[in-house]
C-alpha atoms as a PDB file:
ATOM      1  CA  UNK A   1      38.702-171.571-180.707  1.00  0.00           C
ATOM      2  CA  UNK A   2      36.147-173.922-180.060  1.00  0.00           C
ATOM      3  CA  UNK A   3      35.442-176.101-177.230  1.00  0.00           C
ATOM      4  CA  UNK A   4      33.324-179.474-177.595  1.00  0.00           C
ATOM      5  CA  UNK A   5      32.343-181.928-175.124  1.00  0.00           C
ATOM      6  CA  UNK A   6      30.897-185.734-175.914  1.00  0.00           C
ATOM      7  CA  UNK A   7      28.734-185.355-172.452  1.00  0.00           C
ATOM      8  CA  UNK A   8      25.578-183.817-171.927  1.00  0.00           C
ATOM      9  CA  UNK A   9      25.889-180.875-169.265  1.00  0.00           C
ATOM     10  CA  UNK A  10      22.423-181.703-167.787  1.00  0.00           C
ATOM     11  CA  UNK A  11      22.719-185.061-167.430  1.00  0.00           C
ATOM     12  CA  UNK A  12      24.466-184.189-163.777  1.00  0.00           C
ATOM     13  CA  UNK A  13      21.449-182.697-162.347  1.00  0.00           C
ATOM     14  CA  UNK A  14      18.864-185.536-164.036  1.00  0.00           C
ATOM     15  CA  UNK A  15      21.211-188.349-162.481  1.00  0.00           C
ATOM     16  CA  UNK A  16      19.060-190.231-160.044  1.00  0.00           C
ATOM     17  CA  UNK A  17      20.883-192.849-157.525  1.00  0.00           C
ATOM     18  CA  UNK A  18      19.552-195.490-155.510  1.00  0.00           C
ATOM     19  CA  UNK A  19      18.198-193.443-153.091  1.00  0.00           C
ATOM     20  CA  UNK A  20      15.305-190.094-153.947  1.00  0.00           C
ATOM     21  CA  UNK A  21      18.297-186.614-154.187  1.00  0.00           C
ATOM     22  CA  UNK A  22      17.952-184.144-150.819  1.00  0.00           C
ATOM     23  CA  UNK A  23      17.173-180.805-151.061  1.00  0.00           C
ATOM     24  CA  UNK A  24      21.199-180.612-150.986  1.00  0.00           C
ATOM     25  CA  UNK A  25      22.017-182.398-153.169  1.00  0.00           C
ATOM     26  CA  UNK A  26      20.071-181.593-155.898  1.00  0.00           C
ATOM     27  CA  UNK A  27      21.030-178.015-155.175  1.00  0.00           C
ATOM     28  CA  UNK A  28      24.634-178.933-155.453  1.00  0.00           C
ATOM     29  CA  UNK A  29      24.036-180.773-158.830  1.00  0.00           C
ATOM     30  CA  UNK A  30      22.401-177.395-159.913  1.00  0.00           C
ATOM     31  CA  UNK A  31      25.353-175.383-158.938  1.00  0.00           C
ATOM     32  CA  UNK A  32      27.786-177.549-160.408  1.00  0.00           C
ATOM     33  CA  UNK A  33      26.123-177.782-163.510  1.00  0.00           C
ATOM     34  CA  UNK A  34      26.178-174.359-163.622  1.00  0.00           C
ATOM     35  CA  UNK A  35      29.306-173.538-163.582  1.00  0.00           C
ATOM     36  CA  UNK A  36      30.615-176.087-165.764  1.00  0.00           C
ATOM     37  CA  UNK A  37      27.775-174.016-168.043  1.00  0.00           C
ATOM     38  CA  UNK A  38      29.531-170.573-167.044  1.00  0.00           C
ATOM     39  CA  UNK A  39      33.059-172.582-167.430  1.00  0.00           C
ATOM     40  CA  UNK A  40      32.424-173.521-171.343  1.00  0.00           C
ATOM     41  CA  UNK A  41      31.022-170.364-172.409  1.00  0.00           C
ATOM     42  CA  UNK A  42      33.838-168.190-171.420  1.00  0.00           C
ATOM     43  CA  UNK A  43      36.439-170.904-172.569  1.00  0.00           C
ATOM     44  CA  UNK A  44      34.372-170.216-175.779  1.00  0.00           C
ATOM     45  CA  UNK A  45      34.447-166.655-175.620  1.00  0.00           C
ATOM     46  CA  UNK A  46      36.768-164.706-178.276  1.00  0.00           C
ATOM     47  CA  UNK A  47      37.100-162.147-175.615  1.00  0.00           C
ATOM     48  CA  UNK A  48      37.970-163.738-172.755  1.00  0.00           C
ATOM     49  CA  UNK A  49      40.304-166.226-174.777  1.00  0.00           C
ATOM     50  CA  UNK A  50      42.325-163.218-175.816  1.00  0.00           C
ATOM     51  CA  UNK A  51      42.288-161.915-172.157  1.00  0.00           C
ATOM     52  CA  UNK A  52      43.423-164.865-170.961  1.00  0.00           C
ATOM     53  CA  UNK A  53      46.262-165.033-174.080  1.00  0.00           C
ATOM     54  CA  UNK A  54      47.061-161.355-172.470  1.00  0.00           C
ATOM     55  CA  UNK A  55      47.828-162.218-169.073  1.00  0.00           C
ATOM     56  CA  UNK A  56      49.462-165.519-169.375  1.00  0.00           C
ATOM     57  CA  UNK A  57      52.087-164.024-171.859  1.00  0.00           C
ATOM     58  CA  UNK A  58      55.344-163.602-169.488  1.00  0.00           C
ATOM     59  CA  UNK A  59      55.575-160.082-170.431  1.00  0.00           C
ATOM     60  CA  UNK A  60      52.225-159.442-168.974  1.00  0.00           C
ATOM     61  CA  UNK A  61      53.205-161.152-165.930  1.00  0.00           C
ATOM     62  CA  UNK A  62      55.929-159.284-165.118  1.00  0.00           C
ATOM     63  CA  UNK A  63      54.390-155.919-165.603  1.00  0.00           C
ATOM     64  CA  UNK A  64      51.643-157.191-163.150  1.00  0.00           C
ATOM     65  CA  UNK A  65      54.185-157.985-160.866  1.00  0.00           C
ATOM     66  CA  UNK A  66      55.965-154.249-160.868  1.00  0.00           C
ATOM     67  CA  UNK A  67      52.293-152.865-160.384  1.00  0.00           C
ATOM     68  CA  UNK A  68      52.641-150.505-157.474  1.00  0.00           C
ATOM     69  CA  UNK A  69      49.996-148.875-155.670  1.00  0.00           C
ATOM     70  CA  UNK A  70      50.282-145.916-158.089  1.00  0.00           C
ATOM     71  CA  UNK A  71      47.678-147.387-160.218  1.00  0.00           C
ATOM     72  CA  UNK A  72      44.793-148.307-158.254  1.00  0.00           C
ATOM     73  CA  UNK A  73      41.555-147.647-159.363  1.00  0.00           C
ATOM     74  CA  UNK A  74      38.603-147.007-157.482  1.00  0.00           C
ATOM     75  CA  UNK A  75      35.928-149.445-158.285  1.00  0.00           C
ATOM     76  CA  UNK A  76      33.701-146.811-159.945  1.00  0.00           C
ATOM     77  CA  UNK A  77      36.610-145.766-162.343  1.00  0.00           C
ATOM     78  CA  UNK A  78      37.076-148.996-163.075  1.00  0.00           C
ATOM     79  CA  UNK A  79      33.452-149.873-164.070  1.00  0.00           C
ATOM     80  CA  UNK A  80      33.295-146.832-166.366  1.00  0.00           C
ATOM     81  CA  UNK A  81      36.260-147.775-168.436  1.00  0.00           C
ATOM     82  CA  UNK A  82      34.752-151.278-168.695  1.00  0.00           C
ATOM     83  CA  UNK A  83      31.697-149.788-169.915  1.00  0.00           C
ATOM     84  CA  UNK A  84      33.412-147.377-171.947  1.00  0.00           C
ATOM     85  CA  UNK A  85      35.728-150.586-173.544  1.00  0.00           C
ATOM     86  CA  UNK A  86      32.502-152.642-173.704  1.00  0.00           C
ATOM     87  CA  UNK A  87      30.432-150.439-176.462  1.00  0.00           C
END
């Protein structure tokens, strides 16, 4: 899956109004672009696409929702099976 847009993700930040953009503002502009930058690459993403297929498939839900505290993971565990699943 592919996501296209027909507007220009940088045109946010380059905007200028009537007035010269605070140090806020133009900060905020940054961050938004940003994220609308983070936003379309992981809706683009064959990985997280099939994540997201994963957990909103109401099978997957309601195993999350039996999860009991029998299978927490420490966050060190859990970042070496990432990196092991990663390679």
């Amino acid at each position: 899956m592919h996501i296209t847009t027909n507007w220009n993700a940088a045109a946010t930040a380059n905007t200028t109004s009537a007035r010269a953009p605070t140090l806020d503002s133009t900060r905020i502009r940054s961050d938004v672009d940003a994220a609308r930058n983070t936003a379309l690459s992981a809706l683009n993403n064959d990985r997280f696409r099939v994540m997201l297929e994963q957990i909103t498939d109401p099978g997957a839900s309601g195993a999350l929702a039996t999860m009991n505290s029998e299978n927490v993971v420490d966050l060190s565990t859990a970042l070496s099976r990432y990196a092991e699943n990663s390679k």
